[in-house]
N, C-alpha and C. Protein backbone atom coordinates (compact mmCIF):
# COMPACT_ATOMS: atom_id res chain seq x y z
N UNK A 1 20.14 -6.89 1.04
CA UNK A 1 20.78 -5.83 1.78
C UNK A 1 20.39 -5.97 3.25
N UNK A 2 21.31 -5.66 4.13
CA UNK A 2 20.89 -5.64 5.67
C UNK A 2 20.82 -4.57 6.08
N UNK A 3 20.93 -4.34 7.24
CA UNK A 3 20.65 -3.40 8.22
C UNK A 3 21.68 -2.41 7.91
N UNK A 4 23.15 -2.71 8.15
CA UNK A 4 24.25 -1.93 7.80
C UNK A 4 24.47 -1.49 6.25
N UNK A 5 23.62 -2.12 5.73
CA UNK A 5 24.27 -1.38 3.98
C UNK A 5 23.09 -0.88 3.80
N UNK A 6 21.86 -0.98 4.51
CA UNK A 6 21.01 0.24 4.26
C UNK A 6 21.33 1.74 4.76
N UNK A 7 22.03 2.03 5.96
CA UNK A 7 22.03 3.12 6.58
C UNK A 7 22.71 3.43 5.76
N UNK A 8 24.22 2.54 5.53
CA UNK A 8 25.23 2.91 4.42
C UNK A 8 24.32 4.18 2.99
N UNK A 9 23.42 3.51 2.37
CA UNK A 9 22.80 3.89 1.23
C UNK A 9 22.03 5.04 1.54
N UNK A 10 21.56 4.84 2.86
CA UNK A 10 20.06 6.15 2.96
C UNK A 10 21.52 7.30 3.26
N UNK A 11 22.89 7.23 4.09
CA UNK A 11 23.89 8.18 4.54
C UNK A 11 24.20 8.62 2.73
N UNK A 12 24.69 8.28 2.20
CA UNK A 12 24.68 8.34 0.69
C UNK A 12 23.93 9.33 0.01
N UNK A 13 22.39 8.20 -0.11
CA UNK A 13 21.08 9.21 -0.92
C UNK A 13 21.17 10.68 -0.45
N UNK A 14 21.17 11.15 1.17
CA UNK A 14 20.18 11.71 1.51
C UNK A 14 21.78 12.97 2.40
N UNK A 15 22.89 12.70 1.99
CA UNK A 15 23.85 13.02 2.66
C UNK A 15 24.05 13.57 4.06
N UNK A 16 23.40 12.93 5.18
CA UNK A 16 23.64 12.10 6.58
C UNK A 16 24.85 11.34 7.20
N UNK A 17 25.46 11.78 7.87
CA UNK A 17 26.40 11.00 8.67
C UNK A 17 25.79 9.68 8.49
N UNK A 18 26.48 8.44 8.56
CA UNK A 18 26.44 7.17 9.26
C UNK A 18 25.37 7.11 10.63
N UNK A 19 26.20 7.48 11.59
CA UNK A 19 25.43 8.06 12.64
C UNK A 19 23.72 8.24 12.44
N UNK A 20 24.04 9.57 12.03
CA UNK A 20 22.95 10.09 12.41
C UNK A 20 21.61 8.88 11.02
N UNK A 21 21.86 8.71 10.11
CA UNK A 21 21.27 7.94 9.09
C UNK A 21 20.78 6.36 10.11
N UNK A 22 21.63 5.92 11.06
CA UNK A 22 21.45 5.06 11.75
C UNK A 22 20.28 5.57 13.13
N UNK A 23 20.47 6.41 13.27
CA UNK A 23 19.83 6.73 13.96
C UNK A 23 18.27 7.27 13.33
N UNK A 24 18.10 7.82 12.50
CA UNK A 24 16.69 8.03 11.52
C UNK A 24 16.43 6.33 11.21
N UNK A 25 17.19 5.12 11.14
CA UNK A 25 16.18 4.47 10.86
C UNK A 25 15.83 3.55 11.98
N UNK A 26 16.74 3.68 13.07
CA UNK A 26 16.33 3.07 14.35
C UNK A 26 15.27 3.75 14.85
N UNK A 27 14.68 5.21 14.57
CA UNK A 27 13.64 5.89 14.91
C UNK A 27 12.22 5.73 13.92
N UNK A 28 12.51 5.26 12.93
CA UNK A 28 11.98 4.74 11.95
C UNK A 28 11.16 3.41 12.20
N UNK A 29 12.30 2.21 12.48
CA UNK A 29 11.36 1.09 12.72
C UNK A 29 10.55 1.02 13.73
N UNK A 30 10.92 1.42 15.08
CA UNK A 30 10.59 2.32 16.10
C UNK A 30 8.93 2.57 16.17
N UNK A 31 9.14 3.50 15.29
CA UNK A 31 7.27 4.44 14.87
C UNK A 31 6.54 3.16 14.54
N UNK A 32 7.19 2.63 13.11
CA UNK A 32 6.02 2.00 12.82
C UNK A 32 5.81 0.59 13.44
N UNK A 33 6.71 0.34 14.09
CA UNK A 33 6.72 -1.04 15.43
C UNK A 33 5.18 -0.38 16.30
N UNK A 34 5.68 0.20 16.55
CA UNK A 34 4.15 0.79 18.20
C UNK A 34 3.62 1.41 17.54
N UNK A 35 3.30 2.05 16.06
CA UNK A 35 2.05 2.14 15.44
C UNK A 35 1.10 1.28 15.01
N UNK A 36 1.81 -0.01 14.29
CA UNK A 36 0.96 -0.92 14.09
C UNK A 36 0.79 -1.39 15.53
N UNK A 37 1.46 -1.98 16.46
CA UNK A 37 0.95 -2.74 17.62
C UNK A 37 -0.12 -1.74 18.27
N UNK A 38 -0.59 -0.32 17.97
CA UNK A 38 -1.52 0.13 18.05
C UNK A 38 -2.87 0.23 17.13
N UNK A 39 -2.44 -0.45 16.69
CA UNK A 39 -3.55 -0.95 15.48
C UNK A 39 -3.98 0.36 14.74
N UNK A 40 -2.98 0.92 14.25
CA UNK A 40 -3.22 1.74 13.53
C UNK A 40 -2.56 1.34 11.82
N UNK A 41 -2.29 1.75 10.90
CA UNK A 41 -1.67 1.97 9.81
C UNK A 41 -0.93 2.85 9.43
N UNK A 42 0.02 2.47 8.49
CA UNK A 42 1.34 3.79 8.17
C UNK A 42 0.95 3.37 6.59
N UNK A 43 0.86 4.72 6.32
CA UNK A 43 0.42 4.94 4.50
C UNK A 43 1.48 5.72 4.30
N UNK A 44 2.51 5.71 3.27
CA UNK A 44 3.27 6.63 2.73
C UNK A 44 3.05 6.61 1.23
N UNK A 45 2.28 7.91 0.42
CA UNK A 45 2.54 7.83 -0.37
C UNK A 45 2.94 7.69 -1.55
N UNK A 46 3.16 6.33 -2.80
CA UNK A 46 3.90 6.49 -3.48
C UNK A 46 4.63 5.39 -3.70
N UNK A 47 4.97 5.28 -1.82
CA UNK A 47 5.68 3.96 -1.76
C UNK A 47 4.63 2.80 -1.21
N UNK A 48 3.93 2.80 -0.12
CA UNK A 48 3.64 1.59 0.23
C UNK A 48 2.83 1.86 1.74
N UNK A 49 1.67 0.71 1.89
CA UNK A 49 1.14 1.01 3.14
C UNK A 49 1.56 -0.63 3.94
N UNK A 50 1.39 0.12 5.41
CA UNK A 50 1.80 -1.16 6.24
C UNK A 50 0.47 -1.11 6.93
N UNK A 51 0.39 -2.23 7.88
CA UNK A 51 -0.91 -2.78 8.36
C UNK A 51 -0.71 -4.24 8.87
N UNK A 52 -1.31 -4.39 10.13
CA UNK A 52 -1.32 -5.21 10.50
C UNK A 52 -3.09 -6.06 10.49
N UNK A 53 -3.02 -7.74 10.24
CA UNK A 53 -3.78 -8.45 9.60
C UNK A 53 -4.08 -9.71 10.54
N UNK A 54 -5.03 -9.79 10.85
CA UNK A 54 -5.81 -10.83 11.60
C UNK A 54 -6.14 -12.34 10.58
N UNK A 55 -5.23 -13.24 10.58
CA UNK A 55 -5.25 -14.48 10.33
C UNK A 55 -6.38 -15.16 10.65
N UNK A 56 -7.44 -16.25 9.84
CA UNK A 56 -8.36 -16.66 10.84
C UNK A 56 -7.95 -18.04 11.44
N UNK A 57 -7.79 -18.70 12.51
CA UNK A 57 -7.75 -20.08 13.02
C UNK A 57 -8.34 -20.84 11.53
N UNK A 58 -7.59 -22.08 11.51
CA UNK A 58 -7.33 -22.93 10.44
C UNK A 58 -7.36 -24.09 10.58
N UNK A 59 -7.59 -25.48 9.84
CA UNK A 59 -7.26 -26.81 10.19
C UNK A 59 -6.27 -26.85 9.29
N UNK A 60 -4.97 -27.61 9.79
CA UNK A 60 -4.05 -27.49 9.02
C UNK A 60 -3.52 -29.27 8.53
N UNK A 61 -2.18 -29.77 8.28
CA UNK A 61 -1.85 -30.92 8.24
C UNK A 61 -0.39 -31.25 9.01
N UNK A 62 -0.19 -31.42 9.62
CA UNK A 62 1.41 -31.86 10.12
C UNK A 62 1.68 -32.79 9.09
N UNK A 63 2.75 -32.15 8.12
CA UNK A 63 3.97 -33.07 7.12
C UNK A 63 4.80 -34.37 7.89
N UNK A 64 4.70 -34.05 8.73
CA UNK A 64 5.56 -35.37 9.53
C UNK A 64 4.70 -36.43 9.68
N UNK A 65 3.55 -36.36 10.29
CA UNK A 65 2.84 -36.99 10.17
C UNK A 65 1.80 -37.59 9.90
N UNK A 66 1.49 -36.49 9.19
CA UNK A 66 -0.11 -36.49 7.97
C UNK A 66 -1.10 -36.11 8.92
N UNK A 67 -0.91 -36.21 10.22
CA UNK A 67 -2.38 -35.96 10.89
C UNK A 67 -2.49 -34.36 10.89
N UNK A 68 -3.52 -34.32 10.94
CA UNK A 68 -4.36 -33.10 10.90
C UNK A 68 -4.30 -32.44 12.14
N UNK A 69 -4.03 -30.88 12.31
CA UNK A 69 -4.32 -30.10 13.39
C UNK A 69 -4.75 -28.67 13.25
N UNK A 70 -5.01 -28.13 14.29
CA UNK A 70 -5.79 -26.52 14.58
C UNK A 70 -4.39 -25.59 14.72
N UNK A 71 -4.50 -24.41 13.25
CA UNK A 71 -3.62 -23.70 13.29
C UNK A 71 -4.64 -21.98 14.22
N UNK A 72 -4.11 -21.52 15.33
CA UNK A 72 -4.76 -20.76 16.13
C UNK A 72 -4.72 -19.63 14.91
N UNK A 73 -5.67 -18.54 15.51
CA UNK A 73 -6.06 -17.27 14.19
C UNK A 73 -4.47 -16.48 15.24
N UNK A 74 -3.79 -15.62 14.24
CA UNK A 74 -2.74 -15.23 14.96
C UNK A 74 -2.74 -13.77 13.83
N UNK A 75 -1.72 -12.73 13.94
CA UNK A 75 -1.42 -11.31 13.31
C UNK A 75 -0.45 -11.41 12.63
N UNK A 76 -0.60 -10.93 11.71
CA UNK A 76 0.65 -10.08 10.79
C UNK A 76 1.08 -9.13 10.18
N UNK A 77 2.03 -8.86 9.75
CA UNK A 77 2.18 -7.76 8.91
C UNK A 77 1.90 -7.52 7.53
N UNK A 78 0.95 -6.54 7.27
CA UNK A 78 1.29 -6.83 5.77
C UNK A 78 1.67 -5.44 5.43
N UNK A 79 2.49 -5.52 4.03
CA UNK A 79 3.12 -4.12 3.17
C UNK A 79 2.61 -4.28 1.63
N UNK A 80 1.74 -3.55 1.28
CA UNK A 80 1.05 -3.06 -0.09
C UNK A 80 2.16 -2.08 -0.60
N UNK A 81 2.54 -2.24 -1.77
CA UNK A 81 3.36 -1.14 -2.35
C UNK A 81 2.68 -0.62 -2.74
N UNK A 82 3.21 0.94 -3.24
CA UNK A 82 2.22 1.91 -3.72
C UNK A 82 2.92 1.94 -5.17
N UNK A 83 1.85 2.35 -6.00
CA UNK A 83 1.97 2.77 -7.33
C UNK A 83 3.92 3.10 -7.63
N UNK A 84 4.30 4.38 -7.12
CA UNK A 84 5.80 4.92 -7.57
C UNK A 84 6.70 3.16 -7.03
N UNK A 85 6.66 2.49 -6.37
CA UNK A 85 7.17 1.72 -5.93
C UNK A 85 7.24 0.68 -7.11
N UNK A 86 5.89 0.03 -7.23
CA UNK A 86 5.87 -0.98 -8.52
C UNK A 86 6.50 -0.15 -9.66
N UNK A 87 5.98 0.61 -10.08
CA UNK A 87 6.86 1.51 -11.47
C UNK A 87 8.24 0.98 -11.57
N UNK A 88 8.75 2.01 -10.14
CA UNK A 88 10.41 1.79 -10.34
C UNK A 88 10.61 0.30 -9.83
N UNK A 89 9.99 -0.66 -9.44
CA UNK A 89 10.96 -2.05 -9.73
C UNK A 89 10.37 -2.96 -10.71
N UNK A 90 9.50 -2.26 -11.46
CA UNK A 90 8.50 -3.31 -12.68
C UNK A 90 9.25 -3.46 -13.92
């Protein structure tokens, strides 16, 4: 599913204009964009926590050419589902 057949679905579930459903989730990614880049965490109950994750620097292998190199320590995202989440897709 993309971007457009989600709003589609949340306008649906939650009976929201298009519009305005587009607009709750552009305000949505929004929050938790400059929450994590504030190094904070978003826990929602039920469903799932987000968090951002400190990689450590690595020696790695280049496939092309077998030689060996330094992968730098870099961030990511991670998403833990919560309990109601695994249930309903287990």
């Amino acid at each position: 599913m993309n971007k457009e057949g989600l709003v589609k679905a949340v306008s649906e579930k939650s009976d929201l204009s298009l519009k305005d459903a587009s607009r709750f989730l552009n305000g949505f990614m929004k929050v938790v964009s400059e929450t994590l880049a504030n190094g904070q965490e978003i826990s929602l109950v039920g469903f799932g926590a987000f968090s951002k994750v400190e990689r450590s620097a690595r020696a790695g292998r280049d496939f092309k050419t077998g030689e060996s190199i330094n992968v730098p320590a870099y961030r990511v995202v991670k998403f833990k589902p919560g309990k109601g989440l695994k249930d309903a897709v287990i």
